[in-house]
C-alpha atoms as a PDB file:
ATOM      1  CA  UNK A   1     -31.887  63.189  25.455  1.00  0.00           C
ATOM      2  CA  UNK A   2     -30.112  59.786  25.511  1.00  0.00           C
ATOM      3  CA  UNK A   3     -29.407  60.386  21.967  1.00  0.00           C
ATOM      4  CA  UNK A   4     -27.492  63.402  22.216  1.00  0.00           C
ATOM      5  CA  UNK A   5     -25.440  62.699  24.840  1.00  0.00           C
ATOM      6  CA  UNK A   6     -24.246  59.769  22.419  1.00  0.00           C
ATOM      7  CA  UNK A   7     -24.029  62.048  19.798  1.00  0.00           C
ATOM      8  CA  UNK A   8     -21.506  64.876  22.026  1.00  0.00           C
ATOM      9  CA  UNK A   9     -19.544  61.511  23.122  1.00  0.00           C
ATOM     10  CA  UNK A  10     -18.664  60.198  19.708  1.00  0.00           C
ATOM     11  CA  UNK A  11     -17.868  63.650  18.898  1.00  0.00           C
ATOM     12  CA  UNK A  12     -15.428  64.285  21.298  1.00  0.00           C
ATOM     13  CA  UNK A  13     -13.971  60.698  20.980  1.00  0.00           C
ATOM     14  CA  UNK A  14     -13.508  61.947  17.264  1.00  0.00           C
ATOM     15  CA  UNK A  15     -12.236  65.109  18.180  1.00  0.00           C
ATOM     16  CA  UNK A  16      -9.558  63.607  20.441  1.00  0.00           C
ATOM     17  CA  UNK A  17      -8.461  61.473  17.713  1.00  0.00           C
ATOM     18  CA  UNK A  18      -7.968  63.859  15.032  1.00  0.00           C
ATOM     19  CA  UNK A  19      -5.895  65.734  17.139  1.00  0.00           C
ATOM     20  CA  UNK A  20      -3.589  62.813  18.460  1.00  0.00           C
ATOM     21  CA  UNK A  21      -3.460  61.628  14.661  1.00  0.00           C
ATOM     22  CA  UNK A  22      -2.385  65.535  13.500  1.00  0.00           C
ATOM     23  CA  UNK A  23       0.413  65.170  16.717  1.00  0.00           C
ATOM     24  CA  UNK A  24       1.656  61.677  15.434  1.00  0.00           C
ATOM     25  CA  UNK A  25       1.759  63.063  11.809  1.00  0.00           C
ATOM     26  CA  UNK A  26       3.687  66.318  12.679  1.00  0.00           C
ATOM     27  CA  UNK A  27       6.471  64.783  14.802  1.00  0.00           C
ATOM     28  CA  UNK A  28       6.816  62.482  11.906  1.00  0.00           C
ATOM     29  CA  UNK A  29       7.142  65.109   9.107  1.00  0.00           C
ATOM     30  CA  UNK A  30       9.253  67.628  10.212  1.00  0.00           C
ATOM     31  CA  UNK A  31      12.561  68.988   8.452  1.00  0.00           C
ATOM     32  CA  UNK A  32      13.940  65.039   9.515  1.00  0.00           C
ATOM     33  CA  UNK A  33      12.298  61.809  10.884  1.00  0.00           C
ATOM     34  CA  UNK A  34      12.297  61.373  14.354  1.00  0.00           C
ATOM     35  CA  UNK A  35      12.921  57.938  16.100  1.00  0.00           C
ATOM     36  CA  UNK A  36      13.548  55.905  19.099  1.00  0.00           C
ATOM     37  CA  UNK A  37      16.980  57.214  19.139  1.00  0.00           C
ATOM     38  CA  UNK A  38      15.990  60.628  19.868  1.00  0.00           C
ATOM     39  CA  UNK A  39      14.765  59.409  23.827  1.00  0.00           C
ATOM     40  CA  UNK A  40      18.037  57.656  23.928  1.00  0.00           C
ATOM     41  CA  UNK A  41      20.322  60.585  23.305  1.00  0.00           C
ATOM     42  CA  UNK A  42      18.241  63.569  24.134  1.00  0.00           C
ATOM     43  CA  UNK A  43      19.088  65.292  20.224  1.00  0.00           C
ATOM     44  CA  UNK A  44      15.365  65.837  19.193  1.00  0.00           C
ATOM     45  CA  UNK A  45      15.395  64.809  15.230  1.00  0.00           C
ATOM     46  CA  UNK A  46      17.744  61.749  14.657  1.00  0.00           C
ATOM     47  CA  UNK A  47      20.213  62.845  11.886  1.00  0.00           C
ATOM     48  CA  UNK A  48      21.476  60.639   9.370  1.00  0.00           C
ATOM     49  CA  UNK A  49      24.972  60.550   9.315  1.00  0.00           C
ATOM     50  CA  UNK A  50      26.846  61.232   5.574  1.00  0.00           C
ATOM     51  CA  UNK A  51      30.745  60.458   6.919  1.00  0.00           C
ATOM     52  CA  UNK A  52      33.055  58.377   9.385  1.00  0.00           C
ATOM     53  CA  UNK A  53      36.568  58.022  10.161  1.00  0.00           C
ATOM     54  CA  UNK A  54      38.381  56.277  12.905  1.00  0.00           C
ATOM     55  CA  UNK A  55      41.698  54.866  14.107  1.00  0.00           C
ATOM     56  CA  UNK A  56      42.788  51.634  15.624  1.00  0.00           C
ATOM     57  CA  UNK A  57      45.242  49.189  17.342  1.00  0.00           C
ATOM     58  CA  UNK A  58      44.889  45.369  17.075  1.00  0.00           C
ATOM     59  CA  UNK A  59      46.624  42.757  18.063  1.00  0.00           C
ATOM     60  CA  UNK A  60      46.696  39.405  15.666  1.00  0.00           C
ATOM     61  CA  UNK A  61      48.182  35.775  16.454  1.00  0.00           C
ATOM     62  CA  UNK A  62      51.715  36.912  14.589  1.00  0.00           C
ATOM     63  CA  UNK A  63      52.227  40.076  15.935  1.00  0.00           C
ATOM     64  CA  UNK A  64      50.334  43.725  15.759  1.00  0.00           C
ATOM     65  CA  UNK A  65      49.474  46.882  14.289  1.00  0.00           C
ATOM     66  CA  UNK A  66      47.713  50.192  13.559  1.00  0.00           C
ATOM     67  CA  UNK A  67      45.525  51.715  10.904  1.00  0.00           C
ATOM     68  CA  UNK A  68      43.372  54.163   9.863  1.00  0.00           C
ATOM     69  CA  UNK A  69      39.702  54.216   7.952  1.00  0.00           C
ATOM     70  CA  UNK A  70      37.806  57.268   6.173  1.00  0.00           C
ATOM     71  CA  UNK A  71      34.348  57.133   4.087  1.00  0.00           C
ATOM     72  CA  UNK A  72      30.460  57.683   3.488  1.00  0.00           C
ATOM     73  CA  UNK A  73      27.024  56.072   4.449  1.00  0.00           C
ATOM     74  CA  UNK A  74      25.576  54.581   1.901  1.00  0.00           C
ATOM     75  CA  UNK A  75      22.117  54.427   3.772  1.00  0.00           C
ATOM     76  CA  UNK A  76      21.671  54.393   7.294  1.00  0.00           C
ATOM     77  CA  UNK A  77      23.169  51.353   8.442  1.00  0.00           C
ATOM     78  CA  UNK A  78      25.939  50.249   5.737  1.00  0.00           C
ATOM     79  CA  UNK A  79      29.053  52.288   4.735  1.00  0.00           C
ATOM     80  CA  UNK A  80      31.969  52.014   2.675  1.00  0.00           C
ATOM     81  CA  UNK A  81      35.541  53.206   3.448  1.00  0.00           C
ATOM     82  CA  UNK A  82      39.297  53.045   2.111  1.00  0.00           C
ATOM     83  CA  UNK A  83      41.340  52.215   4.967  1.00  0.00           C
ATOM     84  CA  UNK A  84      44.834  52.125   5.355  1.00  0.00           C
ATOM     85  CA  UNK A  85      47.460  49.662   7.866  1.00  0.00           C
ATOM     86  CA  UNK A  86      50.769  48.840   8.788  1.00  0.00           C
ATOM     87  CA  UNK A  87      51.176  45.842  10.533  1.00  0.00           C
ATOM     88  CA  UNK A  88      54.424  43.618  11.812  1.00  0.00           C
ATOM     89  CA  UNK A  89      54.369  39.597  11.415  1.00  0.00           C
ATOM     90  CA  UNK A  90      56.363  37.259  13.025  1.00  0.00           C
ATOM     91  CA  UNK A  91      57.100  33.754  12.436  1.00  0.00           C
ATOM     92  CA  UNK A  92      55.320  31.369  14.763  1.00  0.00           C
ATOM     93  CA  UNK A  93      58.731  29.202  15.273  1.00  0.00           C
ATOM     94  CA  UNK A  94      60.497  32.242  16.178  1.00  0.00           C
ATOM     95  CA  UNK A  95      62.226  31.889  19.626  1.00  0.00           C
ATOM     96  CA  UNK A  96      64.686  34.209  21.316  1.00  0.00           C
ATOM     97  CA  UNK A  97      67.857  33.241  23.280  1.00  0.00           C
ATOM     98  CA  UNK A  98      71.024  34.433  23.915  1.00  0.00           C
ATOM     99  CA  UNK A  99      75.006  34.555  24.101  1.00  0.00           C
ATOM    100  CA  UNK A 100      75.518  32.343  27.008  1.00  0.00           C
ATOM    101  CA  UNK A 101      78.515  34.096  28.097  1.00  0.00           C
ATOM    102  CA  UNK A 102      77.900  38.116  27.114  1.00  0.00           C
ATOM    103  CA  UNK A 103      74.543  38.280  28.855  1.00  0.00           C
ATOM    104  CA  UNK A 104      74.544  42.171  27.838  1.00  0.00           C
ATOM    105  CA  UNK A 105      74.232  41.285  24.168  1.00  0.00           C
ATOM    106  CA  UNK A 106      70.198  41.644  22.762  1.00  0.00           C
ATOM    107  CA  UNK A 107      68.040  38.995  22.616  1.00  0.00           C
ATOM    108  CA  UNK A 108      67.948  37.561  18.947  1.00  0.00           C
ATOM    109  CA  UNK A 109      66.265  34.433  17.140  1.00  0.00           C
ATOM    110  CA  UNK A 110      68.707  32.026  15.774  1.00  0.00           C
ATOM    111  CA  UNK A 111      67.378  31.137  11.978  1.00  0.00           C
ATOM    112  CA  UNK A 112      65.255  34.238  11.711  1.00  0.00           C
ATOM    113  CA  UNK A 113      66.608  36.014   8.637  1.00  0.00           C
ATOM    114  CA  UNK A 114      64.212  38.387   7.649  1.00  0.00           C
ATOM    115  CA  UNK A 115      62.035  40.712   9.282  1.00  0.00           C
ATOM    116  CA  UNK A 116      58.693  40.936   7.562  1.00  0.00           C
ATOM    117  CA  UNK A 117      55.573  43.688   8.246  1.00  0.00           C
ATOM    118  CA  UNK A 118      52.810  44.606   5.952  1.00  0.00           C
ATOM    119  CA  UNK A 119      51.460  47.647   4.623  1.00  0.00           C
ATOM    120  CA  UNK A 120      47.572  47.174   3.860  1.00  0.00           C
ATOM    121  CA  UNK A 121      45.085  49.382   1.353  1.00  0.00           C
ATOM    122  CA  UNK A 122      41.960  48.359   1.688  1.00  0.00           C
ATOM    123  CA  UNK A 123      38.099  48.892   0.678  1.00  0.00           C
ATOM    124  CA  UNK A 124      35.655  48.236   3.438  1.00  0.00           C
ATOM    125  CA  UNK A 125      32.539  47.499   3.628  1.00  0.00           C
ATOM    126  CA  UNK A 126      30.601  47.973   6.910  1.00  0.00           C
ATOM    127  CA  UNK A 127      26.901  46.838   7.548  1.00  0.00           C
ATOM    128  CA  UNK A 128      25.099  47.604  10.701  1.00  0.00           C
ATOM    129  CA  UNK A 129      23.341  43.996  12.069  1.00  0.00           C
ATOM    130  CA  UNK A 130      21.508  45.222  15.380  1.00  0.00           C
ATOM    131  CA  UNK A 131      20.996  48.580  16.493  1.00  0.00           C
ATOM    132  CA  UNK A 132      22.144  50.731  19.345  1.00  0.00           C
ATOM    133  CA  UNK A 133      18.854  52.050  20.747  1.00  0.00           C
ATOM    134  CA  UNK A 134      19.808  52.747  24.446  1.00  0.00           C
ATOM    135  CA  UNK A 135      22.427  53.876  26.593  1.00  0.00           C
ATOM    136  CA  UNK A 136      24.798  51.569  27.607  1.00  0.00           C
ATOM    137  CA  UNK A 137      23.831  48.949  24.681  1.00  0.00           C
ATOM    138  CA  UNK A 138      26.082  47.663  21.980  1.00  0.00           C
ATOM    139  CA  UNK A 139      25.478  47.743  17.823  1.00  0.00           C
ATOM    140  CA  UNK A 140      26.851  44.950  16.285  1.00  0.00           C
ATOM    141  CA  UNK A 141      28.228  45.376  12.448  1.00  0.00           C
ATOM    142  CA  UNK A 142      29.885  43.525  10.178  1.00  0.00           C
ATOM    143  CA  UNK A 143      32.917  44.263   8.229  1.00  0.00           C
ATOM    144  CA  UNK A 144      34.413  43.218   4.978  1.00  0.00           C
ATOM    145  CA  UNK A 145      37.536  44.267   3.869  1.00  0.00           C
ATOM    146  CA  UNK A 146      39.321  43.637   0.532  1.00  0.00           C
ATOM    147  CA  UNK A 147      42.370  45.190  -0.662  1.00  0.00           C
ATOM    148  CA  UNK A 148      45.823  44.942  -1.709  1.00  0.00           C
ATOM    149  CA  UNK A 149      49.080  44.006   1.227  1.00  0.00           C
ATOM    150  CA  UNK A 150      52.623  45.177   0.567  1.00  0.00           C
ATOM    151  CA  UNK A 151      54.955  42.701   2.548  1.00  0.00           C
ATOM    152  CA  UNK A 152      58.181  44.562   3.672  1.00  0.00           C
ATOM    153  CA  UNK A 153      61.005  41.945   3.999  1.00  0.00           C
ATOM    154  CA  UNK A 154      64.029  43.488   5.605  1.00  0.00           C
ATOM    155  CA  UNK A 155      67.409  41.412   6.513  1.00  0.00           C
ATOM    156  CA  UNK A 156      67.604  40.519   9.919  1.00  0.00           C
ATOM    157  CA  UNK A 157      71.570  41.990  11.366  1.00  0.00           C
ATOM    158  CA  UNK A 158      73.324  40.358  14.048  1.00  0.00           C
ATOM    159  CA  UNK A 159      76.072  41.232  16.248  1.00  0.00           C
ATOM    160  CA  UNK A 160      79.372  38.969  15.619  1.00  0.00           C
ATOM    161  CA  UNK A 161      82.218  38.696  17.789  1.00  0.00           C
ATOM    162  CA  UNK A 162      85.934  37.827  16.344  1.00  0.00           C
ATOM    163  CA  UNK A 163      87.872  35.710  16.545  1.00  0.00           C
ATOM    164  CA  UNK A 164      86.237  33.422  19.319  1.00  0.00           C
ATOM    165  CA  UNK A 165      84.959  33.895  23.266  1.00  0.00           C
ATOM    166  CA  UNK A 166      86.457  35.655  24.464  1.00  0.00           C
ATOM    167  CA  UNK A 167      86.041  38.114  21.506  1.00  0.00           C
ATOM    168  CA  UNK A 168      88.334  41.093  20.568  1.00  0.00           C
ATOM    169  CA  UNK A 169      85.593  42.520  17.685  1.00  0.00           C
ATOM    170  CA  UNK A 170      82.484  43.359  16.910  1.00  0.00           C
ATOM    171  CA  UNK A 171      81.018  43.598  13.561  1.00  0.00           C
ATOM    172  CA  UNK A 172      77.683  44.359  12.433  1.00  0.00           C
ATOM    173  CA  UNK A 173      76.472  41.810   9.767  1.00  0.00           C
ATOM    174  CA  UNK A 174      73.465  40.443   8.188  1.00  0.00           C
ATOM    175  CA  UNK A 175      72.436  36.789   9.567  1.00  0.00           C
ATOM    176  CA  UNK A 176      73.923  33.754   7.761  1.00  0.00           C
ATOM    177  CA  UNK A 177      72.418  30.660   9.548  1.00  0.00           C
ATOM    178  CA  UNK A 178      74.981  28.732   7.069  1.00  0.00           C
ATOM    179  CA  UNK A 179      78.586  30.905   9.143  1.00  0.00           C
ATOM    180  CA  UNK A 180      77.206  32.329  12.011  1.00  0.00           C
ATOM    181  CA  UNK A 181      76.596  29.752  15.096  1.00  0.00           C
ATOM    182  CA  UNK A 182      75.526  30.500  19.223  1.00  0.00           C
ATOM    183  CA  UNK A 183      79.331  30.538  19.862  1.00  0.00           C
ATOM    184  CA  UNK A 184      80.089  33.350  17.381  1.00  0.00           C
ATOM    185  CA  UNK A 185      76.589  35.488  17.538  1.00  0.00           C
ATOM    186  CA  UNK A 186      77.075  38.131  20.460  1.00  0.00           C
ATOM    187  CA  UNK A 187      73.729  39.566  20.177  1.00  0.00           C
ATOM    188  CA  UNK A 188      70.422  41.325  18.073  1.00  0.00           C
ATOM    189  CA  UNK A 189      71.715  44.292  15.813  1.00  0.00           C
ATOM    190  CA  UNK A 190      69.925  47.513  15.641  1.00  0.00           C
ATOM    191  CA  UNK A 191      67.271  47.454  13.776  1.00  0.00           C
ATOM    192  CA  UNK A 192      67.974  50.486  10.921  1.00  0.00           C
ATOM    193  CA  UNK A 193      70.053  47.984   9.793  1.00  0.00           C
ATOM    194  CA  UNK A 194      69.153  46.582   6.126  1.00  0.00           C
ATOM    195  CA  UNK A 195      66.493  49.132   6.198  1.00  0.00           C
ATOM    196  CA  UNK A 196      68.827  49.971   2.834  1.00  0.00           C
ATOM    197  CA  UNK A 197      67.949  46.634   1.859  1.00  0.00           C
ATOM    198  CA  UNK A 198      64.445  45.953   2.168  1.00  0.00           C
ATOM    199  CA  UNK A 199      62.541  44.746  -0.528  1.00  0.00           C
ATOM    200  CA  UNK A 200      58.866  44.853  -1.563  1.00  0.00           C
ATOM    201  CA  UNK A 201      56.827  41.610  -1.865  1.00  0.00           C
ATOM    202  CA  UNK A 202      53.036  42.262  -3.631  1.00  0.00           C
ATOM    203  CA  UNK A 203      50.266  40.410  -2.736  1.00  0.00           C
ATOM    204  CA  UNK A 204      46.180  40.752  -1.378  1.00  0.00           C
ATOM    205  CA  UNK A 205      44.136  40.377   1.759  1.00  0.00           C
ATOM    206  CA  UNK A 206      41.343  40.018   2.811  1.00  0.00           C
ATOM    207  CA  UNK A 207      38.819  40.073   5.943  1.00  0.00           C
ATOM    208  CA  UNK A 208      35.910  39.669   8.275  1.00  0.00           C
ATOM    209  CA  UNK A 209      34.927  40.752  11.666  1.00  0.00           C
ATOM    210  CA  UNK A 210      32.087  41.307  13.810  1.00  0.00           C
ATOM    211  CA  UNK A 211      32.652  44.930  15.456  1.00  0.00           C
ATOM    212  CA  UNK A 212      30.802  46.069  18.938  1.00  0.00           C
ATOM    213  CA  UNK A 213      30.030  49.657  19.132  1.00  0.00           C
ATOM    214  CA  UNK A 214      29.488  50.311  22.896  1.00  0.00           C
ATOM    215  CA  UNK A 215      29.216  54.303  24.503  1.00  0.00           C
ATOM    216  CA  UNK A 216      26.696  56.875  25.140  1.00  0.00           C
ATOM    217  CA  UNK A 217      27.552  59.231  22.800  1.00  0.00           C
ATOM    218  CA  UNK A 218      26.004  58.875  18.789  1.00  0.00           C
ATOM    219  CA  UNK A 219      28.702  61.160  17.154  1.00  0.00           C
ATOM    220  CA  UNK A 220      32.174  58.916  19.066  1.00  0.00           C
ATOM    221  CA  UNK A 221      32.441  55.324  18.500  1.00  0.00           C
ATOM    222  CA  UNK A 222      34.588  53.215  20.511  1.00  0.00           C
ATOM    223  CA  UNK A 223      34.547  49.706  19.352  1.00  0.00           C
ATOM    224  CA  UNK A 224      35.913  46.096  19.854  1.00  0.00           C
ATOM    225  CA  UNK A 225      36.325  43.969  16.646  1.00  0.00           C
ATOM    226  CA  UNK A 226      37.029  40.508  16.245  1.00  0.00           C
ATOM    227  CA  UNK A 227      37.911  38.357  12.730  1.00  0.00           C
ATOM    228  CA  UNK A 228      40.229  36.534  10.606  1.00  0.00           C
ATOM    229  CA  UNK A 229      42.580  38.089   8.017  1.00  0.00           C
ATOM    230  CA  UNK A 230      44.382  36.924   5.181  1.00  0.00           C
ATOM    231  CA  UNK A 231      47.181  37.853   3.338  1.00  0.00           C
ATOM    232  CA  UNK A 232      48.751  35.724   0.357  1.00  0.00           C
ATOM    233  CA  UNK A 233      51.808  37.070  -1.698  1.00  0.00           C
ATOM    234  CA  UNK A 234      52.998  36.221  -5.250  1.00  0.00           C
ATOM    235  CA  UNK A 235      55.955  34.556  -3.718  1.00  0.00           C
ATOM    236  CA  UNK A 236      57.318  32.695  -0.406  1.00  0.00           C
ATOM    237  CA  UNK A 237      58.363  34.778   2.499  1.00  0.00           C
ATOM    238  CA  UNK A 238      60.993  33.737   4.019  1.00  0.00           C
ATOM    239  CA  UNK A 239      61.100  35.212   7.616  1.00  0.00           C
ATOM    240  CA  UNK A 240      62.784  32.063   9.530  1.00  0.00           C
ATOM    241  CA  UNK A 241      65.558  30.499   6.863  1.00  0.00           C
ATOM    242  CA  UNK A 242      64.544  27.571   4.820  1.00  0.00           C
ATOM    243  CA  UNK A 243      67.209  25.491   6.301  1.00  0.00           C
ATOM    244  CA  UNK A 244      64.510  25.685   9.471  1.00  0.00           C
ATOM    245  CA  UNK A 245      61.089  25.816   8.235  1.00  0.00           C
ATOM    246  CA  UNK A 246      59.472  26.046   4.832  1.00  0.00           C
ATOM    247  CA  UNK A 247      58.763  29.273   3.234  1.00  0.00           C
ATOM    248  CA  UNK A 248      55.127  30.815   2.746  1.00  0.00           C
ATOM    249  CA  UNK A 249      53.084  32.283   0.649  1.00  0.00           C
ATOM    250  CA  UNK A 250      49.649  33.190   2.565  1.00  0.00           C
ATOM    251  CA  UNK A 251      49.170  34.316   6.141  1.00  0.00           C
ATOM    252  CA  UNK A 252      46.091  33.134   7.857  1.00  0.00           C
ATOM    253  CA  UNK A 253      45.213  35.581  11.340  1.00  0.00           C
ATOM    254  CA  UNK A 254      42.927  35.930  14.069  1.00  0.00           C
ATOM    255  CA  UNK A 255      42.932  39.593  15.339  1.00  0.00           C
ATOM    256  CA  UNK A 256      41.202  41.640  18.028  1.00  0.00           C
ATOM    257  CA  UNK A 257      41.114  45.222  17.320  1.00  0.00           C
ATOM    258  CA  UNK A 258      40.426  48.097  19.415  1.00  0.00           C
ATOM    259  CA  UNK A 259      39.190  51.473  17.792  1.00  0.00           C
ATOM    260  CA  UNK A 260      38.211  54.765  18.200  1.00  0.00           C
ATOM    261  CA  UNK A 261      35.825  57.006  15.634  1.00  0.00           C
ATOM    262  CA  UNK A 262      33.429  59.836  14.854  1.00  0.00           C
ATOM    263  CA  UNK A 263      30.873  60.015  12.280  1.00  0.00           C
ATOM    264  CA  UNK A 264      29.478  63.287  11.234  1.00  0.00           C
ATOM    265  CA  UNK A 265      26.881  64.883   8.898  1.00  0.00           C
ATOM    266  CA  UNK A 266      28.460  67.155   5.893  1.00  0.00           C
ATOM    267  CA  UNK A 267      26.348  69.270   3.847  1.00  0.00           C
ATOM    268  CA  UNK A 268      26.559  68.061   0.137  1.00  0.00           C
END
């Protein structure tokens, strides 16, 4: 009697575990595979994601700017994008002032003569270090970027009065720290001017950030990054004249970056 009893107990204990193995083995071998992300945002099977794009603002310790990425997963957690910004750089030893008697002229900087910005292409390469596996938690990646920086130098126009203060004209002109003196420069031009005159300076960047994907939604990202950029150019810019400071050639930055994304699944 004992004996079967036993025997009906391991039986059911097998029973029970064939059928919680043949549960555990079906939720795992459906169309996709299902994991812990699927309690986090309610979507059933977790999707791998094939695309992403995004947009951002930053701000770096010479100036700012915007871009624009697009590109694939590789596997799950690294991708690879071409990317695309437009950035302006000032000179750290810029300082504005103005005429001390015409207090309506514009702000300029005396011994700036250029203004400089750069236009970035870049590869990136993105590679996810912790996950986001809750609501409200962040996924940390890093990001390398590599790619080639167009410096813009444009000539900086200034405002000159004639003869002397008071003045009876105004002429546009491009900034020559060599004639033009506080006593003589009325104030900042518009900028459009020299735009006819800008000229193209090659070079290459590079970077690295740590970026912190925070939200509750998998499909938006909304991110923070933070890193160092480079940019070095085949010759000196001159932004402030070289009777001020010495030209350079590379650009070290810090930058913080703010951006917002989507990442999608396209059939191939």
């Amino acid at each position: 009697m004992r004996e079967d009893v036993n025997n009906r107990f391991i039986s059911v204990v097998l029973f029970a575990g064939a059928l919680l193995f043949s549960y555990s083995f079906s939720a795992q071998t459906q169309d996709e595979v299902s994991t812990g992300k699927d309690a986090v945002y309610g979507e059933g099977v977790d999707v791998l994601f094939s695309h992403t794009s995004g947009a951002y603002v930053f701000a770096h310790t010479q100036g700012a700017g915007v871009g624009f990425r697009y590109g694939t997963f590789l596997t799950a957690k690294k991708s690879r994008s071409l990317g695309c910004s437009l950035l302006y750089l000032r000179h750290e030893k810029e300082e504005k002032t103005y005429n001390p008697v015409y207090v309506e002229g514009l702000p300029y900087v005396l011994g700036k003569v250029n203004s400089f910005m750069i236009f970035r292409v870049y590869v990136e390469s993105r590679r996810e270090l912790t996950p986001k596996l809750r609501k409200g938690a962040v996924q940390v990646a890093s990001v390398f970027r590599y790619g080639a920086s167009l410096g813009l130098e444009k000539p900086v126009y200034l405002v000159i009065g004639y003869p002397e203060i008071p003045y009876e004209i105004f002429v546009d002109e491009p900034y020559d720290p060599i004639e033009h003196f506080y006593n003589d420069i009325y104030g900042r031009s518009s900028w459009v001017n020299g735009l006819d005159e800008m000229t193209v300076v090659p070079g290459v960047s590079a970077s690295y950030g740590l970026t912190f994907e925070y939200g509750n939604e998998r499909t938006v990202t909304r991110s923070v990054e933070v890193g160092a950029t480079i940019d070095v150019f085949y010759r000196p810019v001159e932004i402030m004249s070289e009777q001020f400071v010495d030209s350079k050639f590379a650009f070290l930055n810090l930058y913080l970056k703010l951006g917002l994304g989507s990442k999608w699944t396209q059939a191939r």
